[in-house]
PDB file of N, CA and C in Angstrom:
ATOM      1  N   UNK A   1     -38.545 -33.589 128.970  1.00  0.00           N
ATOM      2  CA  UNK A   1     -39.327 -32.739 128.100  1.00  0.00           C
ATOM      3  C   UNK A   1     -40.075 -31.688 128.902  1.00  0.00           C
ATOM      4  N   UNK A   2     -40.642 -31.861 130.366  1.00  0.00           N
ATOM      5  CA  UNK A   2     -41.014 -31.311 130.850  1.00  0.00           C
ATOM      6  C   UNK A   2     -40.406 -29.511 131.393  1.00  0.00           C
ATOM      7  N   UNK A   3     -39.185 -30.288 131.531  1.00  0.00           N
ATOM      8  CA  UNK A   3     -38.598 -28.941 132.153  1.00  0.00           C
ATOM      9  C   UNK A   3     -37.552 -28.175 131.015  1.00  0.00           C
ATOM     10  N   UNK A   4     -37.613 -29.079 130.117  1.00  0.00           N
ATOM     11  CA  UNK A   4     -36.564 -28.255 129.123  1.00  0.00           C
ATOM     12  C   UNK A   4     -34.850 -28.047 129.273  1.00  0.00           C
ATOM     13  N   UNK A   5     -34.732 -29.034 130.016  1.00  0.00           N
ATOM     14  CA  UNK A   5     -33.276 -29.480 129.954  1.00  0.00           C
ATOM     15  C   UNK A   5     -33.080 -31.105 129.967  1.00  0.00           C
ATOM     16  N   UNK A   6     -31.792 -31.235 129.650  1.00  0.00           N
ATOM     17  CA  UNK A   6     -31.584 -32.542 129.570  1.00  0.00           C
ATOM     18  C   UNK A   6     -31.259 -33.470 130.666  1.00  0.00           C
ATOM     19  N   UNK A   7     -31.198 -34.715 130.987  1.00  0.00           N
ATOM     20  CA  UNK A   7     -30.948 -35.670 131.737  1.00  0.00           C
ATOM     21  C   UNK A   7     -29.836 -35.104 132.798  1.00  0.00           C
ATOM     22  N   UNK A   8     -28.531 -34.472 132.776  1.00  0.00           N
ATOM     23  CA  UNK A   8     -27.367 -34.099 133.406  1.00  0.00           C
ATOM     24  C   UNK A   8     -28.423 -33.233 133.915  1.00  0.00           C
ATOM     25  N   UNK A   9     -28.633 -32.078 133.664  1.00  0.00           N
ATOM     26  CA  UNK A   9     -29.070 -30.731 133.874  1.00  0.00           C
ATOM     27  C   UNK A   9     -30.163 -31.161 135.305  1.00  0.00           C
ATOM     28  N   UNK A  10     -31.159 -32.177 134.828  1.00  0.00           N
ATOM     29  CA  UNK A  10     -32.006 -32.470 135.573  1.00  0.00           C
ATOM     30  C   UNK A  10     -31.722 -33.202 136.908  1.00  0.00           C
ATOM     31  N   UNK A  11     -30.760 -33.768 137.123  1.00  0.00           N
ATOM     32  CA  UNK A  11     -29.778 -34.801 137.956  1.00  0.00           C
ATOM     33  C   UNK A  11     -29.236 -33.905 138.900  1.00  0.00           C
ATOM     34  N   UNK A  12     -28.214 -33.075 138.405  1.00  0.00           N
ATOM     35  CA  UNK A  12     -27.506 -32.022 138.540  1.00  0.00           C
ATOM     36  C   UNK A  12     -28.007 -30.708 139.712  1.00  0.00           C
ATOM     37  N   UNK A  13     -28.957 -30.656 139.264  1.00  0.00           N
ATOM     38  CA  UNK A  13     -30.251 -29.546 140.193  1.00  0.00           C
ATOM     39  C   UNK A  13     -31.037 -30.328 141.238  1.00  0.00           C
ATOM     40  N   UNK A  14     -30.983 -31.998 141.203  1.00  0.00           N
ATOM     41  CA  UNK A  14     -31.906 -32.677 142.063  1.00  0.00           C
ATOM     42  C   UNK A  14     -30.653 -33.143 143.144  1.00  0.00           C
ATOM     43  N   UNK A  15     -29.575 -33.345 142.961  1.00  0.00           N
ATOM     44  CA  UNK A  15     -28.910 -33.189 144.710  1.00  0.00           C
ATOM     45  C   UNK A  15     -27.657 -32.608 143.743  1.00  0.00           C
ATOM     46  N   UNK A  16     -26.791 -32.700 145.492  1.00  0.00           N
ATOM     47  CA  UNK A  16     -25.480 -32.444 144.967  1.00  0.00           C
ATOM     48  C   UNK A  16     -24.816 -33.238 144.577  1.00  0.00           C
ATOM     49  N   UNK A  17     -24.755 -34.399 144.694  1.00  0.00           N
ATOM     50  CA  UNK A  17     -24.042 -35.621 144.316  1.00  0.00           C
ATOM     51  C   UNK A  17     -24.405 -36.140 142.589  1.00  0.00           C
ATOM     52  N   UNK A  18     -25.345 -35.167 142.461  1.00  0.00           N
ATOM     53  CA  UNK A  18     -25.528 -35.183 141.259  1.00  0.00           C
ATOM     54  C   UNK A  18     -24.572 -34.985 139.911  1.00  0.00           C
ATOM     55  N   UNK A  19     -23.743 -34.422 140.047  1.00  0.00           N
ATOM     56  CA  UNK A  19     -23.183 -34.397 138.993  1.00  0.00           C
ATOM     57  C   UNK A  19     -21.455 -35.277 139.257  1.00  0.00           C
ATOM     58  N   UNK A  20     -21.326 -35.916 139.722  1.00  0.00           N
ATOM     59  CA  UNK A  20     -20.850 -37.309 139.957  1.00  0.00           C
ATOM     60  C   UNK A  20     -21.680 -38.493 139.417  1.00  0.00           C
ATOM     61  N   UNK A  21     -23.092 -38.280 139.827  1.00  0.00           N
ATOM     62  CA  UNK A  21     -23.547 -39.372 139.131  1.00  0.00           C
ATOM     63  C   UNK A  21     -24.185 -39.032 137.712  1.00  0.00           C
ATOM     64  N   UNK A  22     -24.199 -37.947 137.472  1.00  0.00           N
ATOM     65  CA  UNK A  22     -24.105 -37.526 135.297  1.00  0.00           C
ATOM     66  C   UNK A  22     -22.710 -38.008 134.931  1.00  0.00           C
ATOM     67  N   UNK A  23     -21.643 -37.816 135.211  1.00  0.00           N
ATOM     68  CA  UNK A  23     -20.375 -38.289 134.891  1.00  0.00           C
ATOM     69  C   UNK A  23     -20.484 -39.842 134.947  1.00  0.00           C
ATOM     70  N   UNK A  24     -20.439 -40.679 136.061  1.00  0.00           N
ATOM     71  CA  UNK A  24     -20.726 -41.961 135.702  1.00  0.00           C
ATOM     72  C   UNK A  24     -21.628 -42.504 134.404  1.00  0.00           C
ATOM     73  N   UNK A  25     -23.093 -41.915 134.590  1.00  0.00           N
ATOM     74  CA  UNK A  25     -23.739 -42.162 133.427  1.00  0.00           C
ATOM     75  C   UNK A  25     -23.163 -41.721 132.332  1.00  0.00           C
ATOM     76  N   UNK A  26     -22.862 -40.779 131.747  1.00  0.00           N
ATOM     77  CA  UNK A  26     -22.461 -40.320 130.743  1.00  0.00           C
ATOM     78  C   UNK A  26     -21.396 -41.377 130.586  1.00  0.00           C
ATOM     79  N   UNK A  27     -20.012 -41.767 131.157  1.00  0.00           N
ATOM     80  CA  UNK A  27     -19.107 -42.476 130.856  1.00  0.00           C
ATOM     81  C   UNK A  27     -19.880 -43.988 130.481  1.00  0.00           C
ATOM     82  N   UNK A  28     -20.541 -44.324 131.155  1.00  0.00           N
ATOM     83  CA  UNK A  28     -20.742 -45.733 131.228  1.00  0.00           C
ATOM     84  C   UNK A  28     -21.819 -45.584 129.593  1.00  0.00           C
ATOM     85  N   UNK A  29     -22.905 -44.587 129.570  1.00  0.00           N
ATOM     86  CA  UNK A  29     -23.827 -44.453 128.395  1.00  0.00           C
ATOM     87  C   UNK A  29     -22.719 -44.274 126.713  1.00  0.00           C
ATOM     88  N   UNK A  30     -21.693 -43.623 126.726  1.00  0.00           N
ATOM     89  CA  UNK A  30     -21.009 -43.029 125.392  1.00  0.00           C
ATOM     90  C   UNK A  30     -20.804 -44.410 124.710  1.00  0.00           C
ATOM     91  N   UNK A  31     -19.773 -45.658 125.453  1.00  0.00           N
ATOM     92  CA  UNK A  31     -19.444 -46.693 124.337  1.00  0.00           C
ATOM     93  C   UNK A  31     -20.761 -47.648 124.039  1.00  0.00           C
ATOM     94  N   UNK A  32     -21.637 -47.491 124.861  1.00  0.00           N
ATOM     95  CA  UNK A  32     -23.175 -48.629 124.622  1.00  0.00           C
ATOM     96  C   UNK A  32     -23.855 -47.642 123.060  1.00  0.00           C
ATOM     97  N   UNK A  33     -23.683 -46.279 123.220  1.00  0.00           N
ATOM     98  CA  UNK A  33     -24.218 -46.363 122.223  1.00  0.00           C
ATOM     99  C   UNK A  33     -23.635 -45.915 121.138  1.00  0.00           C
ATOM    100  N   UNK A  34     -22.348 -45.721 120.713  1.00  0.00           N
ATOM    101  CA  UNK A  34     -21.154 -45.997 119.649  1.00  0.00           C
ATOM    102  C   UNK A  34     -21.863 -47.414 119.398  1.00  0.00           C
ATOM    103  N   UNK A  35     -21.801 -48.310 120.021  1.00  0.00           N
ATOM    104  CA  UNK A  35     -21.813 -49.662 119.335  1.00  0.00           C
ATOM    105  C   UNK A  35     -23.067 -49.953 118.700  1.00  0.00           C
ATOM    106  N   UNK A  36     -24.085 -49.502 119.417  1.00  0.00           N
ATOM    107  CA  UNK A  36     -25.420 -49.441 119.132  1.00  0.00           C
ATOM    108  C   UNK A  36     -25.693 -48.645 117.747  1.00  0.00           C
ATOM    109  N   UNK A  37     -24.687 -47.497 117.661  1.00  0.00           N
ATOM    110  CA  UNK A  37     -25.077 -46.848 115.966  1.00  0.00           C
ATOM    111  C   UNK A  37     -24.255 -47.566 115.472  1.00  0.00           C
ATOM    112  N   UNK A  38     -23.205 -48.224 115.416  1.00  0.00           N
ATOM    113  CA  UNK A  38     -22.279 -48.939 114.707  1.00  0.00           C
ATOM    114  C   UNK A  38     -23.145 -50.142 114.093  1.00  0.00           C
ATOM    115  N   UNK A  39     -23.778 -50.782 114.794  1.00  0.00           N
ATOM    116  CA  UNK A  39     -25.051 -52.027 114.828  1.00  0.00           C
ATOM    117  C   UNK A  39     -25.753 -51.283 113.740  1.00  0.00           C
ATOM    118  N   UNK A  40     -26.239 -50.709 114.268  1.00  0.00           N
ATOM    119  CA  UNK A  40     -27.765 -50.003 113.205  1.00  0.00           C
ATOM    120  C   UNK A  40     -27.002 -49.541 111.680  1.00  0.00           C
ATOM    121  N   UNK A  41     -25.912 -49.038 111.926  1.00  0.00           N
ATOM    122  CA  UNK A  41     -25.463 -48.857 110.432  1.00  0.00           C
ATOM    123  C   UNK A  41     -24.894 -50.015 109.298  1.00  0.00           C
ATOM    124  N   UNK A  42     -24.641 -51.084 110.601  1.00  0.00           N
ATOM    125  CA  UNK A  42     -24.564 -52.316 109.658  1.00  0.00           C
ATOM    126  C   UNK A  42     -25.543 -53.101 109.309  1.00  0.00           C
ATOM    127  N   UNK A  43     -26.364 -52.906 110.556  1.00  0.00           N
ATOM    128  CA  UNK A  43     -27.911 -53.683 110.159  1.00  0.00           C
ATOM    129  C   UNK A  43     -28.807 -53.237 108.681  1.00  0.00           C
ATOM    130  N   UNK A  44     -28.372 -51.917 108.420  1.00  0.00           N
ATOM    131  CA  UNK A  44     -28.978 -51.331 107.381  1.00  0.00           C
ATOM    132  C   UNK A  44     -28.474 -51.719 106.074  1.00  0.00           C
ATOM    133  N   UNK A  45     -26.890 -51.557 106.299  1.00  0.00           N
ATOM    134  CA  UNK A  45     -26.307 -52.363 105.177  1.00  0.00           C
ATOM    135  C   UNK A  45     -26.434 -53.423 104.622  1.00  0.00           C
ATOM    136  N   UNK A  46     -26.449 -54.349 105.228  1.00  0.00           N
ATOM    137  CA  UNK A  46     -26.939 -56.042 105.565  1.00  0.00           C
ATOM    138  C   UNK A  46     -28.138 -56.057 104.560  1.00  0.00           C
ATOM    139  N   UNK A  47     -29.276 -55.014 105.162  1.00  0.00           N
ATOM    140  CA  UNK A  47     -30.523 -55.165 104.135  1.00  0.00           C
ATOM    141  C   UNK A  47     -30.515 -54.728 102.783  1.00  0.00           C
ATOM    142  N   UNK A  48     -29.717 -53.670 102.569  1.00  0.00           N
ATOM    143  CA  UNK A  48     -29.447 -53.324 101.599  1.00  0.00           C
ATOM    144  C   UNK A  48     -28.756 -54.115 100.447  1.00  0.00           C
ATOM    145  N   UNK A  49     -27.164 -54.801 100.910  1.00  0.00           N
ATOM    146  CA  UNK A  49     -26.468 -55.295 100.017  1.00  0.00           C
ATOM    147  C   UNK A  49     -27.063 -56.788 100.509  1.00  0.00           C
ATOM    148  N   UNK A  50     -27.271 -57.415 101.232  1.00  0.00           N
ATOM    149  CA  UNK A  50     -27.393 -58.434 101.545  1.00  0.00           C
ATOM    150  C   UNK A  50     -25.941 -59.125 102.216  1.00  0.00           C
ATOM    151  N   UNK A  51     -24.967 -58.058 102.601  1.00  0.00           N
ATOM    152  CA  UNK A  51     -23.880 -59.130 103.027  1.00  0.00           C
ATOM    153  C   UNK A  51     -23.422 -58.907 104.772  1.00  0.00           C
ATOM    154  N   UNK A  52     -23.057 -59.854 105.323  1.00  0.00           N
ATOM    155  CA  UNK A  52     -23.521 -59.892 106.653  1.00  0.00           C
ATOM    156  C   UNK A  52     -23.062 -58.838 107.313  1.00  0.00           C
ATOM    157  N   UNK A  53     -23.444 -58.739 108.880  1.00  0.00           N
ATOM    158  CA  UNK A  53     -23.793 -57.123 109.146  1.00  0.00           C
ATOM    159  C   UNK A  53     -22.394 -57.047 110.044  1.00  0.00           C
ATOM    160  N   UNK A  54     -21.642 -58.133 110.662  1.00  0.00           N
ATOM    161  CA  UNK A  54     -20.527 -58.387 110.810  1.00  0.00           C
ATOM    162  C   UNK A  54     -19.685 -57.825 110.264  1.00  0.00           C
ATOM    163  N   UNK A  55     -19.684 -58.364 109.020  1.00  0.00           N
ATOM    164  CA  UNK A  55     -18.118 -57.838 108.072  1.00  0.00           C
ATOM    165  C   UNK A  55     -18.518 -56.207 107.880  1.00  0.00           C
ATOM    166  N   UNK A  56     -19.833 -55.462 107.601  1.00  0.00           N
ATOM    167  CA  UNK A  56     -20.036 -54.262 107.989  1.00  0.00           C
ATOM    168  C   UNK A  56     -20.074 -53.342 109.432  1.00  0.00           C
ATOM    169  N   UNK A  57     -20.138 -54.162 110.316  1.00  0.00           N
ATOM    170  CA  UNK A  57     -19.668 -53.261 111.531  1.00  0.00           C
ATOM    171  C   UNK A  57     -17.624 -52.936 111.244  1.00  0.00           C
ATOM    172  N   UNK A  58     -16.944 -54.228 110.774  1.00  0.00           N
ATOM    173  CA  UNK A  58     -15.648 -53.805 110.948  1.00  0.00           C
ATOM    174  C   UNK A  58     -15.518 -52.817 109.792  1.00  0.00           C
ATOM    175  N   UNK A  59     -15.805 -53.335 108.845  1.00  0.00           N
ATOM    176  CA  UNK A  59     -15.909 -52.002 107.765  1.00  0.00           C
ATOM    177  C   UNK A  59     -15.949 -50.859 108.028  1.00  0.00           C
ATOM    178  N   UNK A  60     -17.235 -50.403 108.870  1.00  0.00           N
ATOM    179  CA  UNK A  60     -17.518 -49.020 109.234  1.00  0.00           C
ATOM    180  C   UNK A  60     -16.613 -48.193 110.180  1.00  0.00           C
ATOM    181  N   UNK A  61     -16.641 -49.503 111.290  1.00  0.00           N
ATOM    182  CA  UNK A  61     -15.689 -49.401 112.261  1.00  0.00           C
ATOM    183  C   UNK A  61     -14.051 -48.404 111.301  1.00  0.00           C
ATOM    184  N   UNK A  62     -13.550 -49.330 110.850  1.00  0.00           N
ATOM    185  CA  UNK A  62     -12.089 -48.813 110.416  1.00  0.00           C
ATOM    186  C   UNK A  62     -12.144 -47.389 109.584  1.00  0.00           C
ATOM    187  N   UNK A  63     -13.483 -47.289 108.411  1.00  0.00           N
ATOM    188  CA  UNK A  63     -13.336 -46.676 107.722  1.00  0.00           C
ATOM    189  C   UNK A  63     -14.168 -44.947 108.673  1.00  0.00           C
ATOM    190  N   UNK A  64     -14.765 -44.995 109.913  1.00  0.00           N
ATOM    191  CA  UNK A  64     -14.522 -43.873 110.937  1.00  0.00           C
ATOM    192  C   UNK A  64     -13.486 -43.172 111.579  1.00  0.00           C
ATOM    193  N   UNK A  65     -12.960 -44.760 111.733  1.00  0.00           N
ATOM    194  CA  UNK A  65     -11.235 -44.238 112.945  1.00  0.00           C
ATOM    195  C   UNK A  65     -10.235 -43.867 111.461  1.00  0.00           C
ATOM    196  N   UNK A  66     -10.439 -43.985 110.048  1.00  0.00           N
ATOM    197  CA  UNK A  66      -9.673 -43.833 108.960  1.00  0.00           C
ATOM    198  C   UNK A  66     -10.233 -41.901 109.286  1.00  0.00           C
ATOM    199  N   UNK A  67     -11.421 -41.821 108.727  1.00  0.00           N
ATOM    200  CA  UNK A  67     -11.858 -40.325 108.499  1.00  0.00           C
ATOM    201  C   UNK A  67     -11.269 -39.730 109.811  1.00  0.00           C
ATOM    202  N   UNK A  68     -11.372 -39.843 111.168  1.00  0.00           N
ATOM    203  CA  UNK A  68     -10.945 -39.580 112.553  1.00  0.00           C
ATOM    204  C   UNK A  68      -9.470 -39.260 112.633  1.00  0.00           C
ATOM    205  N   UNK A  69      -9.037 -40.020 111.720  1.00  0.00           N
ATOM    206  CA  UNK A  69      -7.278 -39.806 111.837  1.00  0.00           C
ATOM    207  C   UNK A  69      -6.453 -38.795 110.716  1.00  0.00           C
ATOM    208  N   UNK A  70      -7.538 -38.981 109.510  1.00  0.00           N
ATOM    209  CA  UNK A  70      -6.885 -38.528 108.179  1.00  0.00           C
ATOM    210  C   UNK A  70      -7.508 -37.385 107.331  1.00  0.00           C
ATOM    211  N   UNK A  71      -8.841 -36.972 108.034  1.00  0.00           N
ATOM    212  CA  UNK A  71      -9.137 -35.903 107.370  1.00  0.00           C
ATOM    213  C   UNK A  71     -10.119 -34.974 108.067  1.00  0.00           C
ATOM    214  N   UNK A  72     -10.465 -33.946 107.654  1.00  0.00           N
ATOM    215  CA  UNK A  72     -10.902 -32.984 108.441  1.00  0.00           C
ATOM    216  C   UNK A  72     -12.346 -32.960 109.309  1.00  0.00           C
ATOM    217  N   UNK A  73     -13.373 -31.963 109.891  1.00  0.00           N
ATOM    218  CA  UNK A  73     -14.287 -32.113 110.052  1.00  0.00           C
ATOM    219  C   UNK A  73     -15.255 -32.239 109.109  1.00  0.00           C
ATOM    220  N   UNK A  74     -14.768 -31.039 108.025  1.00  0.00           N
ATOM    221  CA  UNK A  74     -15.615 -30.800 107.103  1.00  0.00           C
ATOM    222  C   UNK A  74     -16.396 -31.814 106.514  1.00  0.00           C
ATOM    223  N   UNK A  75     -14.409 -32.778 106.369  1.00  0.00           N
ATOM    224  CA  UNK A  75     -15.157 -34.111 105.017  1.00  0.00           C
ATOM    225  C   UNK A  75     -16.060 -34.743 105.903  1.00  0.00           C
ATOM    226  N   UNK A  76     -15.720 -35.028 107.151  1.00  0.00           N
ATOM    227  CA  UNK A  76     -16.315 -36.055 107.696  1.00  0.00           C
ATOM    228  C   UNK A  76     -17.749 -35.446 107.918  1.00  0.00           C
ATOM    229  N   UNK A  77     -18.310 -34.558 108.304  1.00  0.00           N
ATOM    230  CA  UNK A  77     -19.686 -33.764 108.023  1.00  0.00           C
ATOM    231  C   UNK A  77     -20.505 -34.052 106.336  1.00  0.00           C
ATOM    232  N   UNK A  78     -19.796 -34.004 105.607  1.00  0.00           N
ATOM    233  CA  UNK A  78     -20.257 -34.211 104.151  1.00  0.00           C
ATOM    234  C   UNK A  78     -20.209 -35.462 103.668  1.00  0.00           C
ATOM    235  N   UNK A  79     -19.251 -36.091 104.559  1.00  0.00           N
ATOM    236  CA  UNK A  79     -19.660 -37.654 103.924  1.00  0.00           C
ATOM    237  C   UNK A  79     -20.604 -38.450 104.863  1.00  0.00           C
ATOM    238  N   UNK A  80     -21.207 -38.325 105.794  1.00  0.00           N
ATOM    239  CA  UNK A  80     -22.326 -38.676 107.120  1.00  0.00           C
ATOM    240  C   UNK A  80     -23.486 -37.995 106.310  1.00  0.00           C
ATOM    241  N   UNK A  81     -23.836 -36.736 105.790  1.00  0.00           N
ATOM    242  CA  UNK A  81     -24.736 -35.822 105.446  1.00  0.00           C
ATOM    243  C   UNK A  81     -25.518 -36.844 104.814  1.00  0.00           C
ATOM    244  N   UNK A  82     -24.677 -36.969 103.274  1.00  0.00           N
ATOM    245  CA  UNK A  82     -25.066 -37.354 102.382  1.00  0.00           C
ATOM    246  C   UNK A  82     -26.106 -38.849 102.358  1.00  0.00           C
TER     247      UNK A  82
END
C-alpha cells in the first residue's frame, strides 16, 4: 500500500533474482487460492441451503470448467455478477 504497486512489482525492484522468485510465488499462490474461493463459495451455500459444502464444491467445481469450456466471457461475467 505504501508504494503503490503490487507484491511482484515490489520483489521485482528489490533484487534481481526477483522476478524468479514472483514466478515461483505466483505459481505456487494461483491453485491455494482457486480452492480457497471454491471453499468459500460452498461454505456459503451450505448456509444457505443447508446441504453439505462438499457436494457444493464439486458442483461448482464442474459447473465453472462447464461455463470455461462452453460459453463465452460475456455469459460467464453475467452469471458471477449477478
Amino acid at each position: 500500500m505504501v508504494t503503490g504497486c503490487g507484491l511482484a512489482s515490489v520483489i521485482r525492484a528489490a533484487t534481481r533474482a526477483g522476478s524468479m522468485a514472483c514466478m515461483r510465488l505466483g505459481g505456487c499462490r494461483e491453485p491455494v487460492q482457486y480452492r480457497a474461493d471454491l471453499g468459500g463459495m460452498a461454505e456459503g451455500m451450505q448456509m444457505v441451503t443447508g446441504i453439505h459444502a462438499y457436494f457444493w464444491t464439486i458442483f461448482l467445481a464442474a459447473l465453472i470448467m462447464a461455463l470455461l469450456l462452453w460459453t463465452s466471457y460475456r455469459t460467464m461475467a453475467r452469471v458471477f455478477k449477478c
